[in-house]
C-alpha atoms as a PDB file:
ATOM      1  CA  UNK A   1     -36.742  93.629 -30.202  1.00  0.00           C
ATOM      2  CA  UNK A   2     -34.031  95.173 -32.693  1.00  0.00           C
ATOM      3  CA  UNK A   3     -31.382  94.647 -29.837  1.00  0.00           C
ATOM      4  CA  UNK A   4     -27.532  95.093 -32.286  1.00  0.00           C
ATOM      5  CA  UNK A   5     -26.137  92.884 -29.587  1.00  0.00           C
ATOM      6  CA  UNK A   6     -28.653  90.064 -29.079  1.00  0.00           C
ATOM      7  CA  UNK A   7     -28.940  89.970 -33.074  1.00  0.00           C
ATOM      8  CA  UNK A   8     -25.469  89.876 -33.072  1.00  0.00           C
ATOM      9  CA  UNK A   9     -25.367  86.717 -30.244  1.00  0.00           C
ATOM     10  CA  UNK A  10     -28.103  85.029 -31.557  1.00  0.00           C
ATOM     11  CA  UNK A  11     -26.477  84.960 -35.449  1.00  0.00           C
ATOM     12  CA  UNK A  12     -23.630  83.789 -33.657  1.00  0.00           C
ATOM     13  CA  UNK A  13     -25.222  80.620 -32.353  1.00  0.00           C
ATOM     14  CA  UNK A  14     -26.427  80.162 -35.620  1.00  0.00           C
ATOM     15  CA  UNK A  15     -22.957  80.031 -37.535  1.00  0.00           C
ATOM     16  CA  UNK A  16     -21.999  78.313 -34.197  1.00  0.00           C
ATOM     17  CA  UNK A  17     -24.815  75.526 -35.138  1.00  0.00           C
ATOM     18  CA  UNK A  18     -24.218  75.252 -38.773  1.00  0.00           C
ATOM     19  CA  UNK A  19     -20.628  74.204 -37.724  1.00  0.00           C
ATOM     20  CA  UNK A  20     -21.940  71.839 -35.553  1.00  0.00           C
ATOM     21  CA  UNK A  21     -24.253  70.309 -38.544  1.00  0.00           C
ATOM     22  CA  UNK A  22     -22.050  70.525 -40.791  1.00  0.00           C
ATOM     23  CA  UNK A  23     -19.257  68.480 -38.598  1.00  0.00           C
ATOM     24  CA  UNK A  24     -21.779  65.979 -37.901  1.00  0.00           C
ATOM     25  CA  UNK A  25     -22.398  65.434 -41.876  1.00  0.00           C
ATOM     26  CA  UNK A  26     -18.697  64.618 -42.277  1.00  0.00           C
ATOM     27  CA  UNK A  27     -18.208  62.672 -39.296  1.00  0.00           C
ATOM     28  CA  UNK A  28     -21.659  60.232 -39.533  1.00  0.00           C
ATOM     29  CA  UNK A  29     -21.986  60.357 -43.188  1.00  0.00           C
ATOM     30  CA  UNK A  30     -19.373  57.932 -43.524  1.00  0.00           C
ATOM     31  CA  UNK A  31     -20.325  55.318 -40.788  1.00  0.00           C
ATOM     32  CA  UNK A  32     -21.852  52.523 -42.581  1.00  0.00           C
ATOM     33  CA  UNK A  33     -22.628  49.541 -39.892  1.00  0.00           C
ATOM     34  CA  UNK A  34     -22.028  45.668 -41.446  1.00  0.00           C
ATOM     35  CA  UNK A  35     -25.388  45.056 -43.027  1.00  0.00           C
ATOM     36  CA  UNK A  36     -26.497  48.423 -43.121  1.00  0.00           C
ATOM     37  CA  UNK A  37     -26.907  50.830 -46.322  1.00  0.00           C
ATOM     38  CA  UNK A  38     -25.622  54.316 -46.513  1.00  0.00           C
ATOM     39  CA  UNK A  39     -28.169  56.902 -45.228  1.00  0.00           C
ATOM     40  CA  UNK A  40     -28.321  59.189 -47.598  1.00  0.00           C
ATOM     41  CA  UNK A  41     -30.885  60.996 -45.926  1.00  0.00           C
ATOM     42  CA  UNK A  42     -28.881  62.012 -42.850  1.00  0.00           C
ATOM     43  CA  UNK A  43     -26.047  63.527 -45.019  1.00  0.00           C
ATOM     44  CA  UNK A  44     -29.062  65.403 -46.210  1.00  0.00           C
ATOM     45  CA  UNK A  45     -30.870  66.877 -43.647  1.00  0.00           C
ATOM     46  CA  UNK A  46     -27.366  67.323 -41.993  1.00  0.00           C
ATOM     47  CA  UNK A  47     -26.312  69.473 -45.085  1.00  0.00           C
ATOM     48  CA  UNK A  48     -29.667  71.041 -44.919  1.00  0.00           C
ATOM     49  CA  UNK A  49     -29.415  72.120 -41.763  1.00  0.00           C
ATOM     50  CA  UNK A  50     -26.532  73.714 -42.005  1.00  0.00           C
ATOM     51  CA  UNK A  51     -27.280  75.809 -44.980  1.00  0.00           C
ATOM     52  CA  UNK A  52     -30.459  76.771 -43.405  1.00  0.00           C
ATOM     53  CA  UNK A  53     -28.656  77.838 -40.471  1.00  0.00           C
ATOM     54  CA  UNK A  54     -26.462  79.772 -42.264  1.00  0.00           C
ATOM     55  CA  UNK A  55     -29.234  81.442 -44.043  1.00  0.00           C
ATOM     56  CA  UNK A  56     -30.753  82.766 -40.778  1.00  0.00           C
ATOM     57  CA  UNK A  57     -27.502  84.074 -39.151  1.00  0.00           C
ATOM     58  CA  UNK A  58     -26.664  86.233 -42.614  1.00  0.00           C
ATOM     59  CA  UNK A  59     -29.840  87.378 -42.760  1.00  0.00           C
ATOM     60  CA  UNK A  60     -29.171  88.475 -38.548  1.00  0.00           C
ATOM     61  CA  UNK A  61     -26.715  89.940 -39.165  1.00  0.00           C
ATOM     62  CA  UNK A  62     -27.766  91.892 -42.856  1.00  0.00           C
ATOM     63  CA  UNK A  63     -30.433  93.130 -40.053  1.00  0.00           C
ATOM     64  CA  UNK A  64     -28.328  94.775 -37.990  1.00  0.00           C
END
């Protein structure tokens, strides 16, 4: 299915997604609890994410 217009939605939910990942990297990354050490691995993933995501909508949209 080489639909222009569903590549073109779905690579938009992608950047739409890495935005979201991205925000959430910034936003929990700094939220240590008393007690608690910082979780490096959810910056991470978080950051991971949202390059991957990125990835997948460029390469939509090189597709089209």
């Amino acid at each position: 299915m080489r639909d222009p217009i569903f590549l073109s939605v779905v690579a938009d939910f992608f950047i739409n997604l890495a935005a979201g990942w991205f925000a959430a990297s910034i936003v929990f990354s700094p939220i240590i609890r008393p007690g608690k050490r910082f979780n490096f691995w959810v910056l991470t993933v978080n950051i991971m994410s949202a390059i991957l995501s990125l990835i997948v909508a460029f390469k939509l949209r090189k597709s089209l």
